[in-house]
Protein backbone atom coordinates (compact mmCIF):
# COMPACT_ATOMS: atom_id res chain seq x y z
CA UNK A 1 -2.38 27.98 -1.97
CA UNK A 2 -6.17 28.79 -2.64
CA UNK A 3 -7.04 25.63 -1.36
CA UNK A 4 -6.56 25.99 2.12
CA UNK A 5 -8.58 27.77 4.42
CA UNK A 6 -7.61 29.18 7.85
CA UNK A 7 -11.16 30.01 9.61
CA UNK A 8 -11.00 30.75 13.48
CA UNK A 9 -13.80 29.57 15.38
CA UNK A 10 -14.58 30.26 19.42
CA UNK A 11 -16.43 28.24 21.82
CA UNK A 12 -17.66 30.89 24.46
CA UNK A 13 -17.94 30.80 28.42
CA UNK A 14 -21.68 29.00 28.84
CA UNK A 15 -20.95 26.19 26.07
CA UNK A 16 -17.10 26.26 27.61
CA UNK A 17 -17.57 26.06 31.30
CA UNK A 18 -19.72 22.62 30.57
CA UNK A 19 -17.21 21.58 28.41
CA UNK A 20 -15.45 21.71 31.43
CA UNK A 21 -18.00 20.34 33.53
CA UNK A 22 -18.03 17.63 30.97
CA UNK A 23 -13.96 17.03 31.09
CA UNK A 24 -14.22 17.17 34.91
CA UNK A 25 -16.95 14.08 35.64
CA UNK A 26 -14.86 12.05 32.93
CA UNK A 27 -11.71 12.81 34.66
CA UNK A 28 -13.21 12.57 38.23
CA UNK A 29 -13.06 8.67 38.82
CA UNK A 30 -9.59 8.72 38.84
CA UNK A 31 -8.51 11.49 40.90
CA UNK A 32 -7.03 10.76 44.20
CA UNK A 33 -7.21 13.59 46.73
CA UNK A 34 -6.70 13.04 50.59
CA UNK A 35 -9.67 13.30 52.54
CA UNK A 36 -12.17 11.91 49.83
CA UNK A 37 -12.73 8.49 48.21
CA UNK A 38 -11.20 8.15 44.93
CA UNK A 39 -14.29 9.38 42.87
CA UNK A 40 -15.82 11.45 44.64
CA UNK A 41 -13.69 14.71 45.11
CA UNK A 42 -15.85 17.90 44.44
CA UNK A 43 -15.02 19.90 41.08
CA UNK A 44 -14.20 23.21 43.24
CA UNK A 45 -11.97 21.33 45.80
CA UNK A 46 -10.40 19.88 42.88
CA UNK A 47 -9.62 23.24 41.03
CA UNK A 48 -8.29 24.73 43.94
CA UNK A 49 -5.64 21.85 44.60
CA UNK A 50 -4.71 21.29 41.05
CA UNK A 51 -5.81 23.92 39.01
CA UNK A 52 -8.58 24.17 35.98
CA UNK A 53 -6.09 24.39 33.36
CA UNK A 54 -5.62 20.71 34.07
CA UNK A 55 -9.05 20.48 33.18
CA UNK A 56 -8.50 22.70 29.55
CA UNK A 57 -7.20 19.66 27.13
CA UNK A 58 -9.83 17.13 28.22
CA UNK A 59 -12.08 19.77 27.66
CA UNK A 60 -10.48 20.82 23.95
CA UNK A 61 -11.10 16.76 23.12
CA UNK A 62 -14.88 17.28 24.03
CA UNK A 63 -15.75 20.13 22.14
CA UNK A 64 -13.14 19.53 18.71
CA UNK A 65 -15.01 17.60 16.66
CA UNK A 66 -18.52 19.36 17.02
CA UNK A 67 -16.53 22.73 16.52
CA UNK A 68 -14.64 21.33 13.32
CA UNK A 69 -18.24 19.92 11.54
CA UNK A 70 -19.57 23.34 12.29
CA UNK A 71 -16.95 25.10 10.77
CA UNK A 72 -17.44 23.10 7.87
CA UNK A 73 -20.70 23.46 7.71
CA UNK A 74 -20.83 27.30 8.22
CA UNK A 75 -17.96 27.60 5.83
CA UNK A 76 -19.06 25.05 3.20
CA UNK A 77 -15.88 23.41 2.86
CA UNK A 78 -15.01 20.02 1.75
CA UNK A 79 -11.53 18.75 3.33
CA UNK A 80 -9.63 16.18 1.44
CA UNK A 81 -7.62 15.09 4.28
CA UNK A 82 -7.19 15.81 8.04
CA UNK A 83 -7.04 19.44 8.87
CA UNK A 84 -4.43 21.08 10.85
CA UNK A 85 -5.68 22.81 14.37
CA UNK A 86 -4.22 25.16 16.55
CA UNK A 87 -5.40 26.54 19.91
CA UNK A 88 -5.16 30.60 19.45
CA UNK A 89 -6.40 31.47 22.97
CA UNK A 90 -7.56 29.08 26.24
CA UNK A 91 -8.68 30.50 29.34
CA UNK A 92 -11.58 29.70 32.01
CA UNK A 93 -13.45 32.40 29.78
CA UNK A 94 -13.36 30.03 26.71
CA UNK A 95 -10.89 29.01 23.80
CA UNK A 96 -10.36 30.14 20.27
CA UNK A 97 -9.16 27.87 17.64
CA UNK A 98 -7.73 27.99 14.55
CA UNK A 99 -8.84 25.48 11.65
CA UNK A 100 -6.47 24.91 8.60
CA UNK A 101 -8.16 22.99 6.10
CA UNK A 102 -7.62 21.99 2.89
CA UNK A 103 -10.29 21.28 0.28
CA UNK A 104 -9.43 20.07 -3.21
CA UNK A 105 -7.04 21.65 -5.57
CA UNK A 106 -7.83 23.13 -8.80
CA UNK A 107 -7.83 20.90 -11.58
CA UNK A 108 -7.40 22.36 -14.88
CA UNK A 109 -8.17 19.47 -17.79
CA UNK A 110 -7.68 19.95 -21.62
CA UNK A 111 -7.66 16.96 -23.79
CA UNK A 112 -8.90 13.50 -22.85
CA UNK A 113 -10.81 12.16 -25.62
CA UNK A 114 -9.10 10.46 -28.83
CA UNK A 115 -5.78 10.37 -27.29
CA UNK A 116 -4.35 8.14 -30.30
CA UNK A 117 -3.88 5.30 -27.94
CA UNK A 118 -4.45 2.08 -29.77
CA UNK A 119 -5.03 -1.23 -27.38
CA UNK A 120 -2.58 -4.72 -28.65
CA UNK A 121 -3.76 -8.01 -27.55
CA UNK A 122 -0.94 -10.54 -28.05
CA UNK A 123 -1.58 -13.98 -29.87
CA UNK A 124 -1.49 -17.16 -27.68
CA UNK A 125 1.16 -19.37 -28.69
CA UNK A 126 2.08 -23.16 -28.59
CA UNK A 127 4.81 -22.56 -26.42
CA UNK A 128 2.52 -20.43 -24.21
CA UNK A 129 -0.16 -23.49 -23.78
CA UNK A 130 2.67 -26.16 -23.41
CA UNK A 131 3.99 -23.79 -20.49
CA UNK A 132 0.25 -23.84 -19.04
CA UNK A 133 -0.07 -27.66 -19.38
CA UNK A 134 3.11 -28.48 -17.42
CA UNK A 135 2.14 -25.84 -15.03
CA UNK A 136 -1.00 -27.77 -14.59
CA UNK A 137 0.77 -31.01 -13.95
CA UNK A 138 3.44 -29.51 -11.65
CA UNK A 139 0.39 -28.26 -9.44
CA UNK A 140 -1.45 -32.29 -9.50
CA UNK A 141 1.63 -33.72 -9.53
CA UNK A 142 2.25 -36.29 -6.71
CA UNK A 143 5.22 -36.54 -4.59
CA UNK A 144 6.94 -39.90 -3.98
CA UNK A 145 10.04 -41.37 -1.29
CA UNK A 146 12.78 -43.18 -3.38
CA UNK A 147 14.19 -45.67 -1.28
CA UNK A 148 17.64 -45.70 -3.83
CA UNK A 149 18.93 -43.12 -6.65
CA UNK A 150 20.92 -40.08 -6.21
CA UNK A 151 19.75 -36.61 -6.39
CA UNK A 152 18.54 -34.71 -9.48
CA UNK A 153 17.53 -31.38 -10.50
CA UNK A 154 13.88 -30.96 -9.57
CA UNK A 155 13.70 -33.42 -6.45
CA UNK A 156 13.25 -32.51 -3.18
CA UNK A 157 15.98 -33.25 -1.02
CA UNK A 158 15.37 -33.77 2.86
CA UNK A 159 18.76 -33.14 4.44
CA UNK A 160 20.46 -32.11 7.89
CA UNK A 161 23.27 -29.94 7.41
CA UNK A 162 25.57 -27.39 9.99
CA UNK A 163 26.97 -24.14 8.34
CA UNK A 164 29.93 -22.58 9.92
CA UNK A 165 31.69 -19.18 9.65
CA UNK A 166 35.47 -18.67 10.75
CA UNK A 167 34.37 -21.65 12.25
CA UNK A 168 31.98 -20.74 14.37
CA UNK A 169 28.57 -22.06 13.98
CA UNK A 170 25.69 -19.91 11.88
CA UNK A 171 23.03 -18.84 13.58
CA UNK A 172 19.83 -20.04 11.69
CA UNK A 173 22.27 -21.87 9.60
CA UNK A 174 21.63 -25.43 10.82
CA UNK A 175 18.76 -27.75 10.32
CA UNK A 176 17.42 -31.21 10.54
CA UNK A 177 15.01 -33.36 8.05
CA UNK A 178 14.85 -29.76 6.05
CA UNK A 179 12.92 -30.48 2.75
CA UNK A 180 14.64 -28.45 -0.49
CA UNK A 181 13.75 -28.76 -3.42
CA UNK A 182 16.74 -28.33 -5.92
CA UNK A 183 16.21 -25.48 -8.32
CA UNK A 184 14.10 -23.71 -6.13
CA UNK A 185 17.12 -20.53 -5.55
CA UNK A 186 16.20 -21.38 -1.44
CA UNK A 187 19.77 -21.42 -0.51
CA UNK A 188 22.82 -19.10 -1.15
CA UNK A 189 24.17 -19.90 -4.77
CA UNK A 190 26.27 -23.14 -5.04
CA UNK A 191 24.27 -25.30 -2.10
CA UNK A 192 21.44 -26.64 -3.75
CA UNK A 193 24.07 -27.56 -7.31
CA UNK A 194 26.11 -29.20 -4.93
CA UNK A 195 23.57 -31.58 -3.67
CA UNK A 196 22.72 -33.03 -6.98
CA UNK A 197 24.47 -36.29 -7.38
CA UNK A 198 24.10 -37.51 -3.97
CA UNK A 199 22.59 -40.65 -2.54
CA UNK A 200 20.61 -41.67 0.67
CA UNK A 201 23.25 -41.50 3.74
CA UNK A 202 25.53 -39.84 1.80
CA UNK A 203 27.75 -36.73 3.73
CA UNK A 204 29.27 -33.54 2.15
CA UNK A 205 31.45 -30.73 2.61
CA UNK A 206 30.10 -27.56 0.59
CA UNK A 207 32.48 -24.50 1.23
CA UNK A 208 30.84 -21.51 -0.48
CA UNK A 209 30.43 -18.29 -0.37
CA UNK A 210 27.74 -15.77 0.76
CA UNK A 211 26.86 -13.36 -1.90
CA UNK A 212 27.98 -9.71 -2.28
CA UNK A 213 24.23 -8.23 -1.77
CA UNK A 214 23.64 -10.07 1.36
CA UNK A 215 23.03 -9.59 4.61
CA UNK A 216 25.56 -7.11 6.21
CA UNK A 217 27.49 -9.36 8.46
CA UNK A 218 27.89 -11.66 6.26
CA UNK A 219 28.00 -10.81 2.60
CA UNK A 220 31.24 -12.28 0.86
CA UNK A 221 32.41 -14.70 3.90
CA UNK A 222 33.44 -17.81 3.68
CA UNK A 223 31.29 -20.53 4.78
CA UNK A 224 30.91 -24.09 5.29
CA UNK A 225 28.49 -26.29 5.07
CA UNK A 226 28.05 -30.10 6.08
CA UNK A 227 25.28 -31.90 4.39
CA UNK A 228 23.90 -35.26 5.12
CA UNK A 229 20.97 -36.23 2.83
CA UNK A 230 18.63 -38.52 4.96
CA UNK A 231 16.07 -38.95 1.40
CA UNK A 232 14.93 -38.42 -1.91
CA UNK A 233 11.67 -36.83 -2.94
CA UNK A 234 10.27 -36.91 -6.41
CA UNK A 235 7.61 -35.08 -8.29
CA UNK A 236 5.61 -37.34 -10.66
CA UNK A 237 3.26 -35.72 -12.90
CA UNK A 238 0.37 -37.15 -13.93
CA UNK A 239 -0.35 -38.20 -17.15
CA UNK A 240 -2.62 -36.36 -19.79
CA UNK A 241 -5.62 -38.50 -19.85
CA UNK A 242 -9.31 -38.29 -18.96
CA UNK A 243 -9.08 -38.55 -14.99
CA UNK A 244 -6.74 -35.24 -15.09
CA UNK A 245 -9.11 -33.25 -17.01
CA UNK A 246 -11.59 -33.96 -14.62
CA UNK A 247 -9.39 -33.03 -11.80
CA UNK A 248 -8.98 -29.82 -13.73
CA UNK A 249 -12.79 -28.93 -14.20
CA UNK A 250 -12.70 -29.59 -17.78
CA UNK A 251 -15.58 -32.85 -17.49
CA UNK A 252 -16.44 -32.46 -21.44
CA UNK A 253 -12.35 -33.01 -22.45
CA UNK A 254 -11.96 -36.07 -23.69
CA UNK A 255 -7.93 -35.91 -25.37
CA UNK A 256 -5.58 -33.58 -25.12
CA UNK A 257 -6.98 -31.33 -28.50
CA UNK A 258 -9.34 -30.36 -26.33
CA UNK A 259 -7.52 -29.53 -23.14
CA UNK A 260 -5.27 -27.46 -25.60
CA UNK A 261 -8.37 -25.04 -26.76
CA UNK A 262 -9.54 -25.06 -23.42
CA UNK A 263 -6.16 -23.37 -22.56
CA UNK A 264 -5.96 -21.72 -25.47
CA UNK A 265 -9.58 -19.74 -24.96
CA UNK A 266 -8.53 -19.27 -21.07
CA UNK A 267 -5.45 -17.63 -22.23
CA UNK A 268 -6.91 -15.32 -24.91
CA UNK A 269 -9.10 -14.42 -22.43
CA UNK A 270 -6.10 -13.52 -19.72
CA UNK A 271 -4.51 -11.81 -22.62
CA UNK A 272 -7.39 -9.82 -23.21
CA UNK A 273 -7.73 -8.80 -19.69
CA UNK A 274 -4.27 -7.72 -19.58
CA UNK A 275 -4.36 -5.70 -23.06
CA UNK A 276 -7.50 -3.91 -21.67
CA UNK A 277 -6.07 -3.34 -18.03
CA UNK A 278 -2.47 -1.41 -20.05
CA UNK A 279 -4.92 0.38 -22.52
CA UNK A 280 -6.49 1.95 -19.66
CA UNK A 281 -2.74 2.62 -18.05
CA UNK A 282 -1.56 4.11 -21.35
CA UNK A 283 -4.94 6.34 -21.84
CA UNK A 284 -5.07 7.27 -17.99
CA UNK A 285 -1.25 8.29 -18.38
CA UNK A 286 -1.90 10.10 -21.59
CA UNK A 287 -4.23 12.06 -20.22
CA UNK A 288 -2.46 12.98 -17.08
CA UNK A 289 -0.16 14.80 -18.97
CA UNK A 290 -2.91 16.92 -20.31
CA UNK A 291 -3.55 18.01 -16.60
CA UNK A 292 -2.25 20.39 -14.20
CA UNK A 293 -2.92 20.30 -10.49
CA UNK A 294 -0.60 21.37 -7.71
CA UNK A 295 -0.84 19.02 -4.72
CA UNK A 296 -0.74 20.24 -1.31
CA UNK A 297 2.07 17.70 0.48
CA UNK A 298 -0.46 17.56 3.58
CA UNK A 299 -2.79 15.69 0.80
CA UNK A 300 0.56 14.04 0.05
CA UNK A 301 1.39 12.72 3.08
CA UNK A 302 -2.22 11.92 4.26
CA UNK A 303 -2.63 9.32 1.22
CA UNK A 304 1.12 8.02 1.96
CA UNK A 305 -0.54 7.50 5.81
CA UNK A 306 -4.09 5.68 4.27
CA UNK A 307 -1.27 3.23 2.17
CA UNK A 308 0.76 2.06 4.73
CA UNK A 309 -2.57 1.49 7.04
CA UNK A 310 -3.39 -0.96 4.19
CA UNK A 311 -0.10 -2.33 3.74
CA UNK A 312 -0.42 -3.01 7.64
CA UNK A 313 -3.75 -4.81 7.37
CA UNK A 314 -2.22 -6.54 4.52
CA UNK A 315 0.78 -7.83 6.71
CA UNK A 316 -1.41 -8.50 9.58
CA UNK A 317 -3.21 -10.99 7.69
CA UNK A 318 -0.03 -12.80 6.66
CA UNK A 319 1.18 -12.79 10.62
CA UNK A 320 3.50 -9.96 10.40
CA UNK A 321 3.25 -6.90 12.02
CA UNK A 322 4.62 -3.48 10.23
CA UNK A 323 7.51 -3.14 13.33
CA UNK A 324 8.23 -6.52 12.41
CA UNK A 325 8.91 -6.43 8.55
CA UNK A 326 10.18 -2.98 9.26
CA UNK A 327 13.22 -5.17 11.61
CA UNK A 328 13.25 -7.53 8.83
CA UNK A 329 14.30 -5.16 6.28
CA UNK A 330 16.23 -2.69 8.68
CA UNK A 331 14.09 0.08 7.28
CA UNK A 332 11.95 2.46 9.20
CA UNK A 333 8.14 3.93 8.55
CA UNK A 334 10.05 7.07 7.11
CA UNK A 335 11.75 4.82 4.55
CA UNK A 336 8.61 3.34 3.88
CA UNK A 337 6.78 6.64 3.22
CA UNK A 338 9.18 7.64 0.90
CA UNK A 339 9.31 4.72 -0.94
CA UNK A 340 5.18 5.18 -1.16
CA UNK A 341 4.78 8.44 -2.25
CA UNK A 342 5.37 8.20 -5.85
CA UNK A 343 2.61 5.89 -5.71
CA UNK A 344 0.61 8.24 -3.41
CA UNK A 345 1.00 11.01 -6.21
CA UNK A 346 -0.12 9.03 -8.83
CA UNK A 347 -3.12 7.55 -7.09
CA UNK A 348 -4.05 11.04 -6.34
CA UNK A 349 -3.63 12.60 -9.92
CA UNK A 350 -5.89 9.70 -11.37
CA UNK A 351 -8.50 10.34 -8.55
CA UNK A 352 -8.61 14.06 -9.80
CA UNK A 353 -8.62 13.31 -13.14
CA UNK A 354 -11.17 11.08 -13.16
CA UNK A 355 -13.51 13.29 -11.50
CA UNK A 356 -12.79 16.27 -12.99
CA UNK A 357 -14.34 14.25 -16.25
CA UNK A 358 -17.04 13.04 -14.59
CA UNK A 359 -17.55 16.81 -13.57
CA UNK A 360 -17.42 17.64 -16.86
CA UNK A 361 -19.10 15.01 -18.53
CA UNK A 362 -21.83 15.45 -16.16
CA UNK A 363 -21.97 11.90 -15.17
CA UNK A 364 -24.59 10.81 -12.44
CA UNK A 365 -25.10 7.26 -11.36
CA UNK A 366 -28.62 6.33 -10.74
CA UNK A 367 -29.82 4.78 -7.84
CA UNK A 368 -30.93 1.72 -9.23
CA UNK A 369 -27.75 1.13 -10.78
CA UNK A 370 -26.35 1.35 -7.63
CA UNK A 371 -28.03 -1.93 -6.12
CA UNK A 372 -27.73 -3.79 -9.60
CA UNK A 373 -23.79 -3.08 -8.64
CA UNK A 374 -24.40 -4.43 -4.92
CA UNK A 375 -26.42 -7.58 -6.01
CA UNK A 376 -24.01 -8.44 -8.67
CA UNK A 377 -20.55 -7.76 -6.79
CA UNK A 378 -23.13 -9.67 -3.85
CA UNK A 379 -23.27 -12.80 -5.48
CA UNK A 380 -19.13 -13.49 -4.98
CA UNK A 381 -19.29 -13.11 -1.40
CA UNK A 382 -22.73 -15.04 -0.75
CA UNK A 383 -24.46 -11.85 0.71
CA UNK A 384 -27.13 -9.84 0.15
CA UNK A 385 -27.15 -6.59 -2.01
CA UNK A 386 -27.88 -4.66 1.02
CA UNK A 387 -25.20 -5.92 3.26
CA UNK A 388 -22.29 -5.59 0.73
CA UNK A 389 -23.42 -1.57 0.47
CA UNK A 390 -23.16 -1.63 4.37
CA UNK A 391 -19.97 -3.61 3.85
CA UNK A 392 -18.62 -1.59 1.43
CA UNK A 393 -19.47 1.92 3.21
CA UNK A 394 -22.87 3.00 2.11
CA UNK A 395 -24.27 3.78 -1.44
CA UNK A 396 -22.29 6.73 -1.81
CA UNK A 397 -19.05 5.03 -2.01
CA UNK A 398 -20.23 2.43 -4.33
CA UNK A 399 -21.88 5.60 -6.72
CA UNK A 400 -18.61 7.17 -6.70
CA UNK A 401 -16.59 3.53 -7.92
CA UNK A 402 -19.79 3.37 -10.52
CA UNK A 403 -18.89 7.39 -11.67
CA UNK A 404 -15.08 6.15 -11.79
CA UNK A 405 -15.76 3.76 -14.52
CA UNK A 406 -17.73 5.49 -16.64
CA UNK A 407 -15.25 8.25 -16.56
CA UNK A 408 -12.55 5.46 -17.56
CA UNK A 409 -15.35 4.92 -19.77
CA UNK A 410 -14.82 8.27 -21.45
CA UNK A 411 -11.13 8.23 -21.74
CA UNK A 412 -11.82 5.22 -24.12
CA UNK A 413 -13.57 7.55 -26.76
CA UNK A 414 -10.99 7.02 -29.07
């Protein structure tokens, strides 16, 4: 392909040998030789008992990187994702190495104005607010013990209960004061419908079954369940009156009129923010098909790699590692990739296609809209404008999110 480059570059004996030098005195505090302290063997004794080719890799790691920007520099290249190197030649004399690397494909972009994409916002409805309102209660609603009554469909029932299978006991299928709240789809299908009805001390038998799509061992046994429901939890939502508007924000609501156009004007606003979110899906995928670009599967594979760092970082901050949801889903980090990559591809074609109209539209972001950017997005995370740039990565990354939207900004020319 025309976007990769293979450029050979040499590092030669003088700038070698104290790459070597270099690789030796890093290398030297751990060497154990008899008749010195560990430390302090000299580099000729050393070479003699072990060789300086042992020396040649620690020496490679030294030199790489200043031998990779200069090829880029020389070269004027512009990677777009890690480049491949191999070592040609390696001797005492110097080494010779070979730099694939792969710059940016060629975009070729014909139509992406007027695209005849037309943007629907959806009408709020009754039902709509009515579904917000008891969403609001559910969320203050306060949760009370009954001390009498049986078991309904939206309580919470504490229970122990011991599931066997071909008698045997589960494993993780027993439990003791466990809270579940009946309609909440927690348990296999059948357990929480045959709770409802029951009373405080009550015991019973539940024989089930486990479902076709579950887990492996288990999926379509038998099993059996004995419940005992030690109490009864209820949800009681609070009434529509002034004291709940203020717990919701809303201090000026006075009835329930005007908690309904407070809704109302929060959900035309949603609405809006979805219709305007799909327009830009629907023009961005309109336009895609307007553009050709062949993508190297190294630039493939190094976007599927800078996902599933996130998607670690993401699970990290949950508690979960990546091996461990990897266990829990009996998948591995090559399922995982593939399972990415569509969305790598995609990610990828929108990056180039909104460039390539920036490049064409000539778009520049000045640098004083760059810090009216910072000290606005600054304001969320109580910092200044400076240090959300440093946060962020420098001004150059938030220029090129500013040049992103105004070539989304483009694609709207309808």
């Amino acid at each position: 392909m025309k976007n990769v480059k293979e450029i050979e570059y040499s590092i030669e004996k003088e700038e070698w040998t104290k790459a070597l030098d270099k690789a030796f005195n890093l290398k030297k505090k751990d060497i154990n030789i008899d008749g010195f302290r560990k430390g302090s063997v000299p580099k000729d004794v050393y070479i003699k008992k072990v060789g300086i080719e042992s020396l040649f890799m620690d020496a490679v790691d030294v030199v790489i990187n200043d031998a990779y920007r200069k090829v880029l520099e020389d070269n004027k290249l512009e990677p777009v994702c890690e480049p491949k190197v191999d070592i040609k030649t390696i001797s005492s004399d110097g080494v010779t190495f070979i730099f694939t690397v792969i710059e940016k494909p060629e975009v070729k972009l014909s139509k992406y104005t007027k695209l005849g994409v037309k943007k629907t916002v959806k009408k709020v409805t009754d039902e709509e607010i009515d579904a917000e309102i008891k969403s609001l209660q559910e969320r203050f609603a306060d949760v009370i013990e009954l001390t009498e009554g049986e078991v309904e469909n939206g309580n919470t029932a504490v229970i122990n209960f011991e599931g066997r299978v071909d008698g045997e006991i589960l494993e993780g299928g027993t439990g003791e004061n466990y809270p579940l709240e009946i309609g909440s789809n927690t348990f296999i299908p059948g357990f929480e419908e045959g709770l409802i009805g029951m009373k405080i001390g009550e015991e019973r038998v539940l024989n089930l079954k486990f479902p076709e799509e579950y887990v492996e061992d288990l999926k379509g046994k038998d099993v059996e369940f004995k419940v005992t429901l030690t109490g009864i939890k209820k949800r009681v939502l609070p009434e529509l009156n002034e004291d709940f508007y203020k717990d919701l924000g809303y201090d000026d609501v006075k009835d329930e009129a005007g908690l309904r156009k407070e809704i109302k004007t929060h959900l035309e606003e949603h609405k809006k923010e979805d219709a305007e979110n799909k327009y830009i899906d629907a023009l961005i995928e309109k336009a895609l098909e307007n553009m050709e670009v062949e993508i190297n599967p190294e630039i493939i594979e190094d976007e599927t790699n800078h996902m599933i760092n996130r998607y670690r970082e993401q699970l990290q901050m949950q508690g979960l590692s990546l091996e461990q949801y990897l266990q829990f889903t009996k998948s591995s980090i090559e399922d995982l990739k593939k399972q990415m990559e569509p969305q790598a591809v995609n990610q990828i074609k929108v990056r180039y296609l909104l460039e390539e109209i920036a490049l064409k539209e000539k778009i520049e972001v000045a640098h004083e809209e760059i810090h009216e950017e910072a000290d606005k997005q600054a304001q969320m995370y109580q910092m200044s404008g400076q240090e959300f740039i440093e946060a962020v990565g420098g001004e150059d990354v938030l220029a090129y999110d500013i040049k992103m939207r105004k070539a989304v900004e483009v694609l709207k020319n309808n």
